[in-house]
N, C-alpha and C. Protein backbone atom coordinates (compact mmCIF):
# COMPACT_ATOMS: atom_id res chain seq x y z
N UNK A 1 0.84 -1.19 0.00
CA UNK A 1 0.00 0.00 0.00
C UNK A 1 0.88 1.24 0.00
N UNK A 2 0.69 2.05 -0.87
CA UNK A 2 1.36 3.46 -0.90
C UNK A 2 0.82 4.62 -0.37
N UNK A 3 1.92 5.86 0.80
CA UNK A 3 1.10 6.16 0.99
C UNK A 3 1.84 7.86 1.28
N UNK A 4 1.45 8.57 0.01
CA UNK A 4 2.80 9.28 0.08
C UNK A 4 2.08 11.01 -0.48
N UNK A 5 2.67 11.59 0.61
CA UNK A 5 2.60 13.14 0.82
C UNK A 5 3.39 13.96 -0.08
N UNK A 6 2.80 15.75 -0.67
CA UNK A 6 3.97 16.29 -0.72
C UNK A 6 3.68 17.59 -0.42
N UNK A 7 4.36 18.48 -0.24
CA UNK A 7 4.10 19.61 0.49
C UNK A 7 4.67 20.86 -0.74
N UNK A 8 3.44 20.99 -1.48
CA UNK A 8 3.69 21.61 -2.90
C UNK A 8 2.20 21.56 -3.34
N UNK A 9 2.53 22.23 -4.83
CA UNK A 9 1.20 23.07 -5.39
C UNK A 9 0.54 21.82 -5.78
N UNK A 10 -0.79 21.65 -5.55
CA UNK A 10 -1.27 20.89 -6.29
C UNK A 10 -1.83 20.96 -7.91
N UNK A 11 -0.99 22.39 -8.20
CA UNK A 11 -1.59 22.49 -9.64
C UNK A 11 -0.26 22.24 -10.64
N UNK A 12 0.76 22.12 -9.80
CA UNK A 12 1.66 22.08 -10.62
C UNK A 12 2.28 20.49 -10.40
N UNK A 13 1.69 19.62 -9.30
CA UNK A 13 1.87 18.77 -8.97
C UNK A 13 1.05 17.57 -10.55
N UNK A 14 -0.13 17.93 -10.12
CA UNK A 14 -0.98 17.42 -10.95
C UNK A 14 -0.65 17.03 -12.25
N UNK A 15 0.36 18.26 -13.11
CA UNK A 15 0.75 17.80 -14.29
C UNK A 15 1.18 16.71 -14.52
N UNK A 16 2.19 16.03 -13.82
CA UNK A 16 3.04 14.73 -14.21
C UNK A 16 2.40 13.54 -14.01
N UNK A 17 1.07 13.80 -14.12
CA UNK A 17 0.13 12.47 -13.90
C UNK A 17 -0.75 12.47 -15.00
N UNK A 18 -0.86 10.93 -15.91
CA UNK A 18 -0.88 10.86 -16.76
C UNK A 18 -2.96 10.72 -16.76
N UNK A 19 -3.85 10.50 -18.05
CA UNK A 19 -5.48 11.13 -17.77
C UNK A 19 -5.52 9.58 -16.95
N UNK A 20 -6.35 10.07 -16.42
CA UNK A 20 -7.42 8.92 -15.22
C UNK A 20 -6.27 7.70 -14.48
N UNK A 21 -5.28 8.36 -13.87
CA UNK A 21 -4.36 7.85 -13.15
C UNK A 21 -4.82 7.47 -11.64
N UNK A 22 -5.96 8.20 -11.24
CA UNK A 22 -6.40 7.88 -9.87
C UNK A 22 -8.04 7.60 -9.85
N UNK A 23 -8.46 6.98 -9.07
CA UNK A 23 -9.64 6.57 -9.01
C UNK A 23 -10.89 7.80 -8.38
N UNK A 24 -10.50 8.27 -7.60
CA UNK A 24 -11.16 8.94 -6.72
C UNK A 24 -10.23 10.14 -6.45
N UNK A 25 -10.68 10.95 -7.01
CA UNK A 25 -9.93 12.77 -5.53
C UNK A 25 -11.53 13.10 -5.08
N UNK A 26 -11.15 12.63 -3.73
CA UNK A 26 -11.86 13.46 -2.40
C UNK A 26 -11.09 14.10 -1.45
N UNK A 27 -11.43 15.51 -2.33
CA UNK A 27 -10.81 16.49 -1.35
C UNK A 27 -11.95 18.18 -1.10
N UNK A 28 -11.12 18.85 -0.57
CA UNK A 28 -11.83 19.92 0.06
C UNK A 28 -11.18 21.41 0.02
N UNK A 29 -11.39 21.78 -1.37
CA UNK A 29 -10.56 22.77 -1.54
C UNK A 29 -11.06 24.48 -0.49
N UNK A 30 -10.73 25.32 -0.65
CA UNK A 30 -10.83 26.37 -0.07
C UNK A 30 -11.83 27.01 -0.73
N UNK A 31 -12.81 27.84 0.16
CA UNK A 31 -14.34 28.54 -0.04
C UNK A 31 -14.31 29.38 -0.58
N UNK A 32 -13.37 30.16 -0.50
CA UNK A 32 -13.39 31.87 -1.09
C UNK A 32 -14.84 32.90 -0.24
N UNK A 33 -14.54 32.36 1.00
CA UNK A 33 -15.23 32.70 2.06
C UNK A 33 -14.65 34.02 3.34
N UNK A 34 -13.27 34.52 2.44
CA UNK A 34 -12.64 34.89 3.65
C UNK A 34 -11.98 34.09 4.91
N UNK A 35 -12.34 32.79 4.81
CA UNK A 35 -11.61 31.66 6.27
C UNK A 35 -10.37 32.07 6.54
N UNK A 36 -9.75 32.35 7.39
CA UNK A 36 -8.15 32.81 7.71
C UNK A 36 -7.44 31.66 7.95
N UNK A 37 -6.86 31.16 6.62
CA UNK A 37 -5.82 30.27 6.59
C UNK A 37 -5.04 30.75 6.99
N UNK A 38 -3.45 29.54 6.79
CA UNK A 38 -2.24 30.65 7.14
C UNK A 38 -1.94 31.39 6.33
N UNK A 39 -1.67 31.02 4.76
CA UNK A 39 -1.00 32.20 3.90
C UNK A 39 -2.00 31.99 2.58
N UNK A 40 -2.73 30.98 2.44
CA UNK A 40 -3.79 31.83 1.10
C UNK A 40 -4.62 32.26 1.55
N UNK A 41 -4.86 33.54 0.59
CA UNK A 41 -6.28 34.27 0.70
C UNK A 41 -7.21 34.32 -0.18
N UNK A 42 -8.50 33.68 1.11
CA UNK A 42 -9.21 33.19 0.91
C UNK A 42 -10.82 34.09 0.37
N UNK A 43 -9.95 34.80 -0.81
CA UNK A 43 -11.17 35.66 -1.15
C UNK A 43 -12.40 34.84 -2.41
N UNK A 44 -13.12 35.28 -3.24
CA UNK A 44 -14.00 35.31 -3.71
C UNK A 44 -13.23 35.02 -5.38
N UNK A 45 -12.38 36.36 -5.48
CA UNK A 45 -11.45 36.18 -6.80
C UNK A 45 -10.55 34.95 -6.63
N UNK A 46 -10.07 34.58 -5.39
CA UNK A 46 -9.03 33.77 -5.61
C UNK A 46 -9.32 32.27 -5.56
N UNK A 47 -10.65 32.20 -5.36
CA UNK A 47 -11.33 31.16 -5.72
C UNK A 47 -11.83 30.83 -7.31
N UNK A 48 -12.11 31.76 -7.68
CA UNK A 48 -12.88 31.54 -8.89
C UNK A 48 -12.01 30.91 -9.85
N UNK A 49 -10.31 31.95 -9.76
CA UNK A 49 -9.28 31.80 -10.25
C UNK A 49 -8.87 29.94 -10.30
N UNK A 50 -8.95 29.64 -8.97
CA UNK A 50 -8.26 28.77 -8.57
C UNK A 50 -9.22 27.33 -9.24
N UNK A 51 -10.37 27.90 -9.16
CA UNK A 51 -11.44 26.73 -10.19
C UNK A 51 -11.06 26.47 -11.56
N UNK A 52 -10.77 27.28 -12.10
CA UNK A 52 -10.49 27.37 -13.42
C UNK A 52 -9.61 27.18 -13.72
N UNK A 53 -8.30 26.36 -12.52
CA UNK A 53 -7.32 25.89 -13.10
C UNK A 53 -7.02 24.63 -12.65
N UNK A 54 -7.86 24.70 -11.39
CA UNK A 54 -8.05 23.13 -10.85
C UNK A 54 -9.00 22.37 -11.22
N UNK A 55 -10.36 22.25 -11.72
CA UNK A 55 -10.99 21.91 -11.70
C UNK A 55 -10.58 20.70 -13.12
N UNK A 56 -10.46 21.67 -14.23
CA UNK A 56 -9.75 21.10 -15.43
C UNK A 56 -9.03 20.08 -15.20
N UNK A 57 -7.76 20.22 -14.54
CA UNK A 57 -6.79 19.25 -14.45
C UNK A 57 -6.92 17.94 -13.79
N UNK A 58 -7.70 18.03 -12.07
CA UNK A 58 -7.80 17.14 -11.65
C UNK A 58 -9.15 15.97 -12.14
N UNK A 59 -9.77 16.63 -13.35
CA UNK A 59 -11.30 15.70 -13.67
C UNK A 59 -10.36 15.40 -15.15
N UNK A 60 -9.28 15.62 -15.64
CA UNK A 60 -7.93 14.81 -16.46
C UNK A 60 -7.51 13.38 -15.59
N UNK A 61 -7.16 13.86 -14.25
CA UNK A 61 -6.39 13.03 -13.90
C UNK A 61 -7.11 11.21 -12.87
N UNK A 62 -8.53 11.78 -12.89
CA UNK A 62 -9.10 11.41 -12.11
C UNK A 62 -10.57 10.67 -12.13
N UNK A 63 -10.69 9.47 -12.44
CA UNK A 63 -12.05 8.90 -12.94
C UNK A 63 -13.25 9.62 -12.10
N UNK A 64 -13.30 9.76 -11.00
CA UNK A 64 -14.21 10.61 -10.26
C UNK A 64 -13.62 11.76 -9.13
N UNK A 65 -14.63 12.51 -9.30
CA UNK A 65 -13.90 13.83 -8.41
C UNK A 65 -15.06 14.18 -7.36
N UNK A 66 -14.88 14.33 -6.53
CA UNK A 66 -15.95 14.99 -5.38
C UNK A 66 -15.37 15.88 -4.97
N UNK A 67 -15.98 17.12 -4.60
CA UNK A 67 -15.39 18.10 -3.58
C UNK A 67 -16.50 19.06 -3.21
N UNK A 68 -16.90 19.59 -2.24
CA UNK A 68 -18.00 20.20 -1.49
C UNK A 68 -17.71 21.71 -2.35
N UNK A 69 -19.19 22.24 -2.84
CA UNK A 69 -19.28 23.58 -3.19
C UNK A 69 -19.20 24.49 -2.10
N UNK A 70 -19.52 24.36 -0.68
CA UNK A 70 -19.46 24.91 0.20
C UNK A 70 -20.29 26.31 -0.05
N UNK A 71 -20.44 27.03 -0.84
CA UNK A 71 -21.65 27.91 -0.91
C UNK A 71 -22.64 27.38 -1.92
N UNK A 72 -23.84 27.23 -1.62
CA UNK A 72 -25.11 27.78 -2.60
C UNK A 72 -25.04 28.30 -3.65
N UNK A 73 -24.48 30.02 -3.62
CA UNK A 73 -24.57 30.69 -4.41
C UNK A 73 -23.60 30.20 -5.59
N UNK A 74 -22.18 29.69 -5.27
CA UNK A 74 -21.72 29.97 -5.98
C UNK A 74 -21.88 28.34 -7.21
N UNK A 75 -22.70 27.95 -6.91
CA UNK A 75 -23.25 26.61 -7.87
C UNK A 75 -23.68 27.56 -9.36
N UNK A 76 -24.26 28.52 -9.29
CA UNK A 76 -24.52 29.01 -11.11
C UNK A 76 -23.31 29.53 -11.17
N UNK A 77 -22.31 29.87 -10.81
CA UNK A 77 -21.08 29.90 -11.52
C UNK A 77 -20.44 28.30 -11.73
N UNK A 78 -20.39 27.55 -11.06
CA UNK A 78 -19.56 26.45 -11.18
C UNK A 78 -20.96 25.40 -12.63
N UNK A 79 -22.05 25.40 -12.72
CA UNK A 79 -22.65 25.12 -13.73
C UNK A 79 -22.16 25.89 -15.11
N UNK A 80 -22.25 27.03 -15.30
CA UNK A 80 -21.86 27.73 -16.16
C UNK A 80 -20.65 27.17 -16.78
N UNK A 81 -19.75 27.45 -15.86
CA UNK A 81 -18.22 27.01 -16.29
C UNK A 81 -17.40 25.42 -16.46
N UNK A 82 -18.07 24.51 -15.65
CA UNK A 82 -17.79 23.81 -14.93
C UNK A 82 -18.88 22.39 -14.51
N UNK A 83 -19.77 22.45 -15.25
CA UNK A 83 -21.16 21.68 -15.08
C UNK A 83 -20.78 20.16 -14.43
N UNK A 84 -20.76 20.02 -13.66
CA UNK A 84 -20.40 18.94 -12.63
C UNK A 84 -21.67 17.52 -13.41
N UNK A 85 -20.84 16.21 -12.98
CA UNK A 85 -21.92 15.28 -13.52
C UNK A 85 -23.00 15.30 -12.90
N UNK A 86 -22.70 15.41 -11.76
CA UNK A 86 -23.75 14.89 -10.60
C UNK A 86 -23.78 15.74 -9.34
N UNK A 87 -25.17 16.47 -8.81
CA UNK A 87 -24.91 16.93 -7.50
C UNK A 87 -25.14 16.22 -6.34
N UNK A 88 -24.26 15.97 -5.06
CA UNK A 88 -24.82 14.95 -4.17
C UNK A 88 -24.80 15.68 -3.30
N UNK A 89 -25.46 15.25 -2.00
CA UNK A 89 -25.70 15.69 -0.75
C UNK A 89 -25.16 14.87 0.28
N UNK A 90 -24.63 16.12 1.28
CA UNK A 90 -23.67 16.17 2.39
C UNK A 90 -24.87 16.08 3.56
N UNK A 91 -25.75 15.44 4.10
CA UNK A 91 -26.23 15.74 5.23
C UNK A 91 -25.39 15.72 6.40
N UNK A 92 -25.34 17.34 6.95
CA UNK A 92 -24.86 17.24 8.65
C UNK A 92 -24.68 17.58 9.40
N UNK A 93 -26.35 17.04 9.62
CA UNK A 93 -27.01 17.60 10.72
C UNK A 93 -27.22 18.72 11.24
N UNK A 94 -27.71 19.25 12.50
CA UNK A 94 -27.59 20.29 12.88
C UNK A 94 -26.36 20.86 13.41
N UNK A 95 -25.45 22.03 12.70
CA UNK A 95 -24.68 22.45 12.72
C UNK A 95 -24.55 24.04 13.44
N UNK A 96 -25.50 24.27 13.63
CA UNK A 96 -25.52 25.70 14.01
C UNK A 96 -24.85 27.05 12.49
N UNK A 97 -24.56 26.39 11.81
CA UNK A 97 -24.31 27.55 10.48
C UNK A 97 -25.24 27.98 10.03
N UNK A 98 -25.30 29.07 9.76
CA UNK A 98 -26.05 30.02 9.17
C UNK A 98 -26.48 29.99 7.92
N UNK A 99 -27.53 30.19 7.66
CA UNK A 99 -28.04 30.25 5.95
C UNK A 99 -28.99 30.78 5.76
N UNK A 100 -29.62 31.41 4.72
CA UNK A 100 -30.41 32.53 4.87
C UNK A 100 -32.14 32.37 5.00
N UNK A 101 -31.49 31.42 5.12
CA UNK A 101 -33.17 31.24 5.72
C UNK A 101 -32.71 30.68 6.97
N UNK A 102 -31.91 30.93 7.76
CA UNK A 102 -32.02 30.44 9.24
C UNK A 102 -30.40 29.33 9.48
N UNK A 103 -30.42 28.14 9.00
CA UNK A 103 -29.84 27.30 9.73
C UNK A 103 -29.71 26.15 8.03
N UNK A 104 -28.11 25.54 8.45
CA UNK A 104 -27.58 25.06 7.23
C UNK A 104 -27.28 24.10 7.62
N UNK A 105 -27.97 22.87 7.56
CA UNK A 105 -27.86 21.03 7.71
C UNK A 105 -27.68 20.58 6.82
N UNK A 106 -26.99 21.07 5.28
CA UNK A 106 -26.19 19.98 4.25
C UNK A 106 -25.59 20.67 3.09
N UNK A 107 -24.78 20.05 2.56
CA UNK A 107 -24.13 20.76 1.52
C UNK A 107 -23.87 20.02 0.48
N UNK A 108 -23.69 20.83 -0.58
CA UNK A 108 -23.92 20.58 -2.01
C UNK A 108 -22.40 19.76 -1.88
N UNK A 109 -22.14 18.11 -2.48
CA UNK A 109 -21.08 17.79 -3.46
C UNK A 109 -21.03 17.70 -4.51
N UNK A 110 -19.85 18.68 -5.24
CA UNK A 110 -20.05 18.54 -6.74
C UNK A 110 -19.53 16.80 -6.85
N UNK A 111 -19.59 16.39 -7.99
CA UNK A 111 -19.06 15.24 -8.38
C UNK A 111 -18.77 15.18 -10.13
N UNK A 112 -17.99 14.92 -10.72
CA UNK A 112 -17.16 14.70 -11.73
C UNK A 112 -16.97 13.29 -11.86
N UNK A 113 -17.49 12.89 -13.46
CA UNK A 113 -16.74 11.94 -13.50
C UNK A 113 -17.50 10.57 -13.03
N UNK A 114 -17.53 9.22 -13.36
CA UNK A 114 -17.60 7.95 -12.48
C UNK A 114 -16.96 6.77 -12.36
N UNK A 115 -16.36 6.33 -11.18
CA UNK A 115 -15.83 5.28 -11.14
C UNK A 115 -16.41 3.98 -12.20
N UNK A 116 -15.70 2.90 -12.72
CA UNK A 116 -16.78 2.09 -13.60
C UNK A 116 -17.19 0.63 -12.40
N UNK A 117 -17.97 0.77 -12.31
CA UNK A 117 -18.58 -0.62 -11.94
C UNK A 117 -18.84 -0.60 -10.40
N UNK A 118 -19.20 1.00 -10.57
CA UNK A 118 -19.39 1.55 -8.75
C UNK A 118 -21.22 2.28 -8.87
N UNK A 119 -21.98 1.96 -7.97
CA UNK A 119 -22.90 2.52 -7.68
C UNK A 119 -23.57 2.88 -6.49
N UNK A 120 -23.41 4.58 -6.48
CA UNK A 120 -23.66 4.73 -5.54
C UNK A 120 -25.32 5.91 -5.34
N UNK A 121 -25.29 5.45 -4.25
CA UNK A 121 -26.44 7.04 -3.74
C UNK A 121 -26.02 8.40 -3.71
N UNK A 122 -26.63 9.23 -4.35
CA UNK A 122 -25.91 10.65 -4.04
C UNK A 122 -26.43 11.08 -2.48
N UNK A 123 -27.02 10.28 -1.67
CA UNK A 123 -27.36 11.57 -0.30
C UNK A 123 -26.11 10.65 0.89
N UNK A 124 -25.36 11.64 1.40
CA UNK A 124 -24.53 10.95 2.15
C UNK A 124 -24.81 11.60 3.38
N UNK A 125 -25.60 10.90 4.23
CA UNK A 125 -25.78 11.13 5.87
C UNK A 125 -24.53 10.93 6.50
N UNK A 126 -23.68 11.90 6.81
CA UNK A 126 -22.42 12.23 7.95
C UNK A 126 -22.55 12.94 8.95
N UNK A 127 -23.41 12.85 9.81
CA UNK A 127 -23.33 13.71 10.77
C UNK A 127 -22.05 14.09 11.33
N UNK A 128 -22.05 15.14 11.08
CA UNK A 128 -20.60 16.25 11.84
C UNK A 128 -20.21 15.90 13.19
N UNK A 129 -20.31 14.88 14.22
CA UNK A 129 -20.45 14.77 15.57
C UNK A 129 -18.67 14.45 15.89
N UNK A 130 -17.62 13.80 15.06
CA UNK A 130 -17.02 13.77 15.26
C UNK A 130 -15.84 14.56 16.09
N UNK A 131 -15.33 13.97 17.14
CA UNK A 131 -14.74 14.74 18.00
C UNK A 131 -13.49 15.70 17.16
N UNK A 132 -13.07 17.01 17.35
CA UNK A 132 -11.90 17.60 16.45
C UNK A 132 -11.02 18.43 17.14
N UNK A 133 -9.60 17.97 17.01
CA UNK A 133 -9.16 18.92 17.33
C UNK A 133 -8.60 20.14 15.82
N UNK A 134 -8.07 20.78 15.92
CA UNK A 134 -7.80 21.53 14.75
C UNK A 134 -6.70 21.48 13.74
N UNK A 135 -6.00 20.92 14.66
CA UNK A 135 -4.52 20.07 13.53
C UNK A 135 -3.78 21.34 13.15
N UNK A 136 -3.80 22.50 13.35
CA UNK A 136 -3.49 23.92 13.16
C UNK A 136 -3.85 24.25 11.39
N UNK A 137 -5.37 23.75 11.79
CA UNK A 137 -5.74 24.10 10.55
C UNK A 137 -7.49 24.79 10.98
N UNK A 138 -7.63 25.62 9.89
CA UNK A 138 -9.07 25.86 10.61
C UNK A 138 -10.23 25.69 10.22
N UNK A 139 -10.31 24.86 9.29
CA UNK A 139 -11.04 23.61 8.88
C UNK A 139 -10.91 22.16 8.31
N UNK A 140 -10.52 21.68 9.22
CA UNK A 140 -10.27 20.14 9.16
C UNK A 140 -11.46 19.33 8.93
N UNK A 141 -11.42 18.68 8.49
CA UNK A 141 -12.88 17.51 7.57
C UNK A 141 -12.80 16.56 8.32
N UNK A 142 -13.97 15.51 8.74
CA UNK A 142 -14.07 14.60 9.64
C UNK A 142 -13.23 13.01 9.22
N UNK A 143 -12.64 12.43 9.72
CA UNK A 143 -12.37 10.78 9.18
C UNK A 143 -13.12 10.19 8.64
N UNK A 144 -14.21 10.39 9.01
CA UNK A 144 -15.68 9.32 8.99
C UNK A 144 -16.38 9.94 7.64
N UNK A 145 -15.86 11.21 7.72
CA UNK A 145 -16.61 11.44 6.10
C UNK A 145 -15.59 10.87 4.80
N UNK A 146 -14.42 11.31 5.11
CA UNK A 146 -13.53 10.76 4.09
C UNK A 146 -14.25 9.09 3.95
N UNK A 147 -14.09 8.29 5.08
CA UNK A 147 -14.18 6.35 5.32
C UNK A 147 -15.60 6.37 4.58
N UNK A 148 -16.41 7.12 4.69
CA UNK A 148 -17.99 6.86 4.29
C UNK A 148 -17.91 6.76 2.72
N UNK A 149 -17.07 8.15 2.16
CA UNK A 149 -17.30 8.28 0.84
C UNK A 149 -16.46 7.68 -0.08
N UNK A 150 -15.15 7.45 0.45
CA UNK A 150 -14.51 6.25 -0.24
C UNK A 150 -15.00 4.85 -0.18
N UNK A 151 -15.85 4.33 1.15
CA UNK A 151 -15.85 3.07 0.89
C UNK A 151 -17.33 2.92 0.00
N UNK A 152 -18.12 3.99 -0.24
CA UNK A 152 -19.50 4.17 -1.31
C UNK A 152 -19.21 3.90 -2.66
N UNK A 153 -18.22 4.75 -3.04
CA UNK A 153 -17.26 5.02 -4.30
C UNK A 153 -16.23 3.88 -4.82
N UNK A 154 -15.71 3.28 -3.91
CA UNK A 154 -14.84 2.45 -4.51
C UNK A 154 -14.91 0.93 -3.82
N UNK A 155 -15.89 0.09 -3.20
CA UNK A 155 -16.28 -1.25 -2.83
C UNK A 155 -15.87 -1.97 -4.04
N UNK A 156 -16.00 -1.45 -5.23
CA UNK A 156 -15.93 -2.71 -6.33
C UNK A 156 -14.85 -2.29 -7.18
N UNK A 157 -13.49 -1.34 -6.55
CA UNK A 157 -12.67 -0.93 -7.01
C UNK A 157 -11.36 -1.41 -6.99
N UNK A 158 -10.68 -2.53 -7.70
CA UNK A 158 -8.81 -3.31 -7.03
C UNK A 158 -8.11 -2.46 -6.98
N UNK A 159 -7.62 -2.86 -5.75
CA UNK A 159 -6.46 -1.43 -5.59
C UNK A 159 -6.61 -0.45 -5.71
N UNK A 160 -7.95 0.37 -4.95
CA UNK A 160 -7.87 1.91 -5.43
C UNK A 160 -6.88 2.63 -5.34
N UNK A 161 -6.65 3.83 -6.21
CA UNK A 161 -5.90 4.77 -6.07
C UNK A 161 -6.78 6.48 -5.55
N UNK A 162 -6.23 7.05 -3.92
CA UNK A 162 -7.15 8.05 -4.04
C UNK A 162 -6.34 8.96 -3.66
N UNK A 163 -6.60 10.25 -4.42
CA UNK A 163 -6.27 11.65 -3.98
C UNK A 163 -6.58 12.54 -3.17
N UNK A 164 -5.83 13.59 -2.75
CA UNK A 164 -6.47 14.24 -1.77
C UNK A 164 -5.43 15.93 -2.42
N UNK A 165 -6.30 16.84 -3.13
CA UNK A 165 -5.18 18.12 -3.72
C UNK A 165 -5.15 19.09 -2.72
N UNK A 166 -5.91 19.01 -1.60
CA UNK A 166 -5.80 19.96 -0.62
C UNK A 166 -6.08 19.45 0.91
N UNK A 167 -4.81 18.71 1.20
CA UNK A 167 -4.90 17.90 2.22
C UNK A 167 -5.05 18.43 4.09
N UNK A 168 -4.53 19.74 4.17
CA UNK A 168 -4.98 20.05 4.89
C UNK A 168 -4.42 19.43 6.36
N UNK A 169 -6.06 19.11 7.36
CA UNK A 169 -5.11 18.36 7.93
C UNK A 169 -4.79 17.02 8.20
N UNK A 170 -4.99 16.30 7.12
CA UNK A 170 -4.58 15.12 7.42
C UNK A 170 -5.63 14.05 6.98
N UNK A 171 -6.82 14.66 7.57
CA UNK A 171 -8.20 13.46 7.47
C UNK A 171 -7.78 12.34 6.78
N UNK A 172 -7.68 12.89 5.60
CA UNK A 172 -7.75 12.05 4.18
C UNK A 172 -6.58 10.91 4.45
N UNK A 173 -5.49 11.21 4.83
CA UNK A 173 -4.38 10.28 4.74
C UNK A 173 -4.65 9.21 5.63
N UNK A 174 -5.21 9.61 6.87
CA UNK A 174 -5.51 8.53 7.47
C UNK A 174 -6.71 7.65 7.39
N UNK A 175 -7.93 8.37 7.11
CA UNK A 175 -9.20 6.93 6.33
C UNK A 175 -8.57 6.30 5.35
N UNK A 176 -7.67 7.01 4.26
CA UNK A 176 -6.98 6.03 3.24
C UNK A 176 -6.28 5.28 3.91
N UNK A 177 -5.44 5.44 4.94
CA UNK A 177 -4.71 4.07 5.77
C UNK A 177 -5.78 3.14 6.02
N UNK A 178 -6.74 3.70 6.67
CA UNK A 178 -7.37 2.87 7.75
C UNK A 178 -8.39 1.13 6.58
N UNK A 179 -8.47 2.16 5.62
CA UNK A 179 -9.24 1.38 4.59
C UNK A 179 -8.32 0.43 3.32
N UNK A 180 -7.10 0.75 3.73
CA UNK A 180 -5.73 -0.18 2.77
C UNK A 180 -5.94 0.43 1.46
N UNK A 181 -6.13 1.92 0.94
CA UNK A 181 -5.97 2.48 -0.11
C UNK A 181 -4.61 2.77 -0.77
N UNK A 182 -4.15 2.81 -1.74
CA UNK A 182 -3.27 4.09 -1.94
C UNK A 182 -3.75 5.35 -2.21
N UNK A 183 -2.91 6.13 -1.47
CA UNK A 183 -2.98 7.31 -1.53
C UNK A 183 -1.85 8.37 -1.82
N UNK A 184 -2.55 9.33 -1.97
CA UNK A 184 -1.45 10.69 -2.38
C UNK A 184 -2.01 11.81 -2.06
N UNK A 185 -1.23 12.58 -1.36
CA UNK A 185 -1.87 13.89 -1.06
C UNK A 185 -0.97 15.29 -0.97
N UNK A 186 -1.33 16.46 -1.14
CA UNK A 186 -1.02 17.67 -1.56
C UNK A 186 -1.34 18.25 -0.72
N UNK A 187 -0.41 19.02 -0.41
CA UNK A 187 -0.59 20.61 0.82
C UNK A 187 0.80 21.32 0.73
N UNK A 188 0.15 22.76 0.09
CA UNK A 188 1.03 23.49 -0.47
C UNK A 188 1.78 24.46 0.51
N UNK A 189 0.62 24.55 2.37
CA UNK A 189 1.46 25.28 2.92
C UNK A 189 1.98 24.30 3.91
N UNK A 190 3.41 25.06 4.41
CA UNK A 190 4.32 24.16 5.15
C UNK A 190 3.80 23.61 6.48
N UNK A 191 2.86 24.55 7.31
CA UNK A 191 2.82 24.62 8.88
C UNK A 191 1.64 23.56 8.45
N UNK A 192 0.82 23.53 7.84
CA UNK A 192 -0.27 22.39 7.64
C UNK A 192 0.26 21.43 7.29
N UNK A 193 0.93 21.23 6.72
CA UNK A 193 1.40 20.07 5.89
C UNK A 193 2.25 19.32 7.04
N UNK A 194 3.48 20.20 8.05
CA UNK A 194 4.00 19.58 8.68
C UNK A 194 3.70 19.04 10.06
N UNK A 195 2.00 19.57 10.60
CA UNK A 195 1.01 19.26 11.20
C UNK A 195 0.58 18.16 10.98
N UNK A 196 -0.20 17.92 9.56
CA UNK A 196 -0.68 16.22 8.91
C UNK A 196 0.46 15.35 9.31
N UNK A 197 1.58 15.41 9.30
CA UNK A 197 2.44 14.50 9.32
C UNK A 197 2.55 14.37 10.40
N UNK A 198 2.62 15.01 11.50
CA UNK A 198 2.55 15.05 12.85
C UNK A 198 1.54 14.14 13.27
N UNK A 199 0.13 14.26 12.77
CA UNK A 199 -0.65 13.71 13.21
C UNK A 199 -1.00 12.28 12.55
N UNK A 200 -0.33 11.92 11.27
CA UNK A 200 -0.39 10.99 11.12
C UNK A 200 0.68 9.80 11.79
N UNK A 201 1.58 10.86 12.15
CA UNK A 201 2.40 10.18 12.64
C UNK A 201 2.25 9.27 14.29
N UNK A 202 1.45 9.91 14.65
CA UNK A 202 0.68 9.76 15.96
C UNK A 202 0.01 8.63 15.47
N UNK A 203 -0.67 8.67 14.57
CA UNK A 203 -2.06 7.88 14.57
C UNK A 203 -1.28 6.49 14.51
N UNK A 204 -0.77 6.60 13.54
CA UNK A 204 0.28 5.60 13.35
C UNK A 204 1.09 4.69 14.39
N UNK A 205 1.50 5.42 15.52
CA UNK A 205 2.16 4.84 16.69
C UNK A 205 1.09 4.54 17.98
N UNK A 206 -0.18 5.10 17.70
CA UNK A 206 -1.31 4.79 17.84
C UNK A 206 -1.84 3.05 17.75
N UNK A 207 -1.87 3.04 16.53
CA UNK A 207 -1.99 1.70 16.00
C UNK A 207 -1.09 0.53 16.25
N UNK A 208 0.34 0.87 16.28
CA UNK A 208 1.26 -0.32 17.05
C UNK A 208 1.11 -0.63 18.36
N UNK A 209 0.75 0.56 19.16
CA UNK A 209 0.38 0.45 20.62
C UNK A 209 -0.73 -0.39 20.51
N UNK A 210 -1.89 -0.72 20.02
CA UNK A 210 -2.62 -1.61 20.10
C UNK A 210 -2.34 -3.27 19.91
């Protein structure tokens, strides 16, 4: 099982991978929400930007792609430009987030693309309950959502191969352990990146202790 990090662009990473080299990227790119990462900014332009150069490459490299729209609004831009195969749903739960009509219990996944000889449901019940610490990141994604949506996506898949272009902190690397995937993952800034490793590294010595 392979299971290997790099702490670099994922757009420039992406090139040297040849079309539909990975089975699955489930990942979770940045909102263009304003969120105070450490060093990208996380505006509105630098999102839009960042679609239009990621989006292309990784639905090249990648039989299926998932990644959360994280706003509403910005779905008639990503149709326009970008018309996703399939929209699925994130149920989870009551969250206390805001939405304009009150209160926001699920979110849009775009999806790209399909695995062959995989069928799945688009509504994915994850309740958010998972315990978190922050990994010095300030939105970290649950384990249990990564384990849910890979094992939906790829049950009838040998040897998956799965991606992760904005790894963040970690989630991803470790449901891909936990589930005997290969994996690969991308995080372009250093203090996150050398956090994931931290914490995988834990998890890891975690697991021998048992």
């Amino acid at each position: 099982m392979k299971n290997e990090v790099f702490n670099t662009d994922c757009l420039e990473a992406m090139k040297a991978y040849p079309d539909n080299y990975f089975d699955l990227c489930l990942t979770d790119p940045p909102y263009g929400v304003n969120l105070k990462y450490n060093t990208y900014e996380d505006t509105l332009e630098n999102w839009y930007n960042l679609m239009d150069k990621f989006i292309p490459e990784v639905t090249r490299i990648s039989k299926m792609v998932i990644f959360p729209s994280c706003s509403i609004n910005k779905l008639e831009w990503i149709y326009k430009n970008y018309p996703p195969s399939w929209i699925g749903c994130w149920y989870k739960g009551s969250t206390g987030h805001n939405s304009y009509i009150g209160f926001n219990d699920w979110e849009p996944l775009l999806i790209y693309g399909k695995i062959p000889k995989s069928y799945i449901h688009d509504y994915f019940n994850i309740p958010n309950t998972e315990k978190m610490g922050n990994y010095g990141h300030p939105c970290p994604k649950p384990i249990k959502w990564f384990r849910k949506i890979y094992q939906k996506c790829l049950y009838n898949t040998i040897n998956p191969k799965v991606l992760d272009c904005f790894m963040g902190s970690g989630s991803s690397r470790i449901a891909a352990d936990m589930d005997g995937f290969d994996f690969t993952g991308f995080e372009l800034d250093t203090d996150y990146f050398n956090a994931s490793c931290k914490r995988f590294n834990e998890y890891k010595m975690q697991i021998k202790l048992l």
